[in-house]
Protein backbone atom coordinates (compact mmCIF):
# COMPACT_ATOMS: atom_id res chain seq x y z
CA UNK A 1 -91.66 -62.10 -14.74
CA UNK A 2 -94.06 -60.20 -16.35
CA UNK A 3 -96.33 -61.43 -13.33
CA UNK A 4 -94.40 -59.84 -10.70
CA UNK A 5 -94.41 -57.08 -12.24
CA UNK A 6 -97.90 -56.31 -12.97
CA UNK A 7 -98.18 -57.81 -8.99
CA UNK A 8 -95.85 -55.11 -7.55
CA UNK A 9 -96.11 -52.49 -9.67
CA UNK A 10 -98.99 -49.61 -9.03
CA UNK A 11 -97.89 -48.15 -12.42
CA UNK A 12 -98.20 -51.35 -14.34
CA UNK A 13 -102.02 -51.68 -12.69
CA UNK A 14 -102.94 -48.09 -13.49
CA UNK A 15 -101.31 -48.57 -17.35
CA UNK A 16 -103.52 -51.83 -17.66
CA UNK A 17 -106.32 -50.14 -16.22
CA UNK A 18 -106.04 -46.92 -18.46
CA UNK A 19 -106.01 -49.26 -21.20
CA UNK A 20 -109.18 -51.20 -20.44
CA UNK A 21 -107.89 -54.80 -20.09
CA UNK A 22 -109.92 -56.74 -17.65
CA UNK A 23 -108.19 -57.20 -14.51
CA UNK A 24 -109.32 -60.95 -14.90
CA UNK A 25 -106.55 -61.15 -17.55
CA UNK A 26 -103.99 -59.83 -15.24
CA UNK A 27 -102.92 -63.44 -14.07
CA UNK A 28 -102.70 -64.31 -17.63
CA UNK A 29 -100.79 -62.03 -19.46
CA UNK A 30 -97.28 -64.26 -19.26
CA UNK A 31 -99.62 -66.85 -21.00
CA UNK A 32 -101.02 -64.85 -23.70
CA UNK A 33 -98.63 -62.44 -24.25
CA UNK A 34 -95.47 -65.09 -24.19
CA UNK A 35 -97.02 -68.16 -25.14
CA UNK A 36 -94.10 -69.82 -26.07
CA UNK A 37 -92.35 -68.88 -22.54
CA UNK A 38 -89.27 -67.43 -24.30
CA UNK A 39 -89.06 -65.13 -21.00
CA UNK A 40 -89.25 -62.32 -22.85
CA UNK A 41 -91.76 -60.19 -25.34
CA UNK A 42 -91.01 -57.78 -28.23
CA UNK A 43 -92.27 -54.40 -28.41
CA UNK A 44 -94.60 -55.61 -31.36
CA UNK A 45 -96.15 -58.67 -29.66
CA UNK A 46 -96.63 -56.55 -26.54
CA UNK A 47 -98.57 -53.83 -28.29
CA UNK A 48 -100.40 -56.44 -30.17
CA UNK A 49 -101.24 -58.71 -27.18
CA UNK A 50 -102.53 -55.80 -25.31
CA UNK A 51 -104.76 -54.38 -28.52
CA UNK A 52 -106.06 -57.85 -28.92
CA UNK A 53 -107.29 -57.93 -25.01
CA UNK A 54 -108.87 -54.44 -25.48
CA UNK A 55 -110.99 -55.17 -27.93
CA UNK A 56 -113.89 -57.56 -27.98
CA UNK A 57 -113.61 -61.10 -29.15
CA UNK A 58 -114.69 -61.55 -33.10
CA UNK A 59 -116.22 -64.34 -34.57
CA UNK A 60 -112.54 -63.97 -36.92
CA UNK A 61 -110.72 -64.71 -33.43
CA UNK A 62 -112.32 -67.78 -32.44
CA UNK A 63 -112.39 -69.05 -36.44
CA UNK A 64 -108.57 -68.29 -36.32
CA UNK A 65 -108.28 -70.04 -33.24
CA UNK A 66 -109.94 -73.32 -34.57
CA UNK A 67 -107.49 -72.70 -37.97
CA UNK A 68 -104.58 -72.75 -35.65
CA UNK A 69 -106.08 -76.14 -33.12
CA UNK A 70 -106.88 -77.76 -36.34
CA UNK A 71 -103.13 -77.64 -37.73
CA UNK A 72 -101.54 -78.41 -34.87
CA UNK A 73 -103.39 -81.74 -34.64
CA UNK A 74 -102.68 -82.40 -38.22
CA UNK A 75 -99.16 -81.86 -37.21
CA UNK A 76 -99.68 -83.87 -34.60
CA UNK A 77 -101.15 -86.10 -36.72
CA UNK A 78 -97.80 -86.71 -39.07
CA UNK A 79 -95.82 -86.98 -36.20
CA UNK A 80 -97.88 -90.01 -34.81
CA UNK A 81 -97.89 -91.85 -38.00
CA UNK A 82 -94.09 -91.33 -38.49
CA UNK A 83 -93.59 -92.52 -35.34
CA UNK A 84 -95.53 -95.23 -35.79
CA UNK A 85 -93.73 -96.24 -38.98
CA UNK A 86 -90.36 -96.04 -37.55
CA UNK A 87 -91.69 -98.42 -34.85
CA UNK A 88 -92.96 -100.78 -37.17
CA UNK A 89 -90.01 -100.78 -39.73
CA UNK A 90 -87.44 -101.39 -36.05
CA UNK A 91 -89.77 -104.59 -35.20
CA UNK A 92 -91.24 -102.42 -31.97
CA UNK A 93 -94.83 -102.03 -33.17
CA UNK A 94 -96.21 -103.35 -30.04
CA UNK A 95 -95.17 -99.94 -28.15
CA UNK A 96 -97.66 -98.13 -30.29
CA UNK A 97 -100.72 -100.51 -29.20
CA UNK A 98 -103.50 -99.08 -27.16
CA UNK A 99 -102.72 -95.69 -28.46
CA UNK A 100 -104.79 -94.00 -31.37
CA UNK A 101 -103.97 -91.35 -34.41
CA UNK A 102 -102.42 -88.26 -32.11
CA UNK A 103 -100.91 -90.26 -29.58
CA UNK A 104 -103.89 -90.72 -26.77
CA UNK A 105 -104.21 -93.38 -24.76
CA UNK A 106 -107.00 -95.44 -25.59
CA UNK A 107 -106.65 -97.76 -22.81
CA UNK A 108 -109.14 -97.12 -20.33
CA UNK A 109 -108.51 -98.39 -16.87
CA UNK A 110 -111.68 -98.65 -14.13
């Protein structure tokens, strides 16, 4: 949605433009500023999102960033050997073979 509108809406453009955000991000604001794809953004997220793309990146972003890649794979993580438990205590271990910690596929085909 939010798409569309910054597609068909000279107003939207000129806002974004008055506001210094790179048209280059103008494909991506659904993504960044609704990353969960609720369909919808609150006020707070909006202003925030849009602050965020104003400025330049900081070395705090990208260290944040890693923070927030790094828990999700230990989540990830958890989840895998749980799984792989639960497998193992049902007697279906063999549908966990070929696959390592997080759940990728390390059976290589050529």
């Amino acid at each position: 949605m939010i798409d569309s509108v910054i597609c068909d809406n000279r107003e939207a453009v000129k806002a974004l433009q008055n506001l210094d955000i790179d048209p280059a991000d103008y494909g991506n604001l659904c993504d960044i500023l609704d990353p969960n794809h609720y369909g919808y953004i609150k006020v707070l997220a909006l202003v925030d999102g849009l602050k965020r793309l104003r400025d330049d990146p900081r070395r705090s972003d990208v260290i944040m960033v890693d923070l927030m890649v790094q828990s999700v794979q230990d989540k990830l993580d958890r989840v895998w050997h749980r799984t792989r438990d639960i497998l193992e205590a049902t007697g279906h271990a063999h549908l966990a073979d070929g696959f390592d910690s997080v759940g990728r596929s390390t059976v290589f085909f050529t």
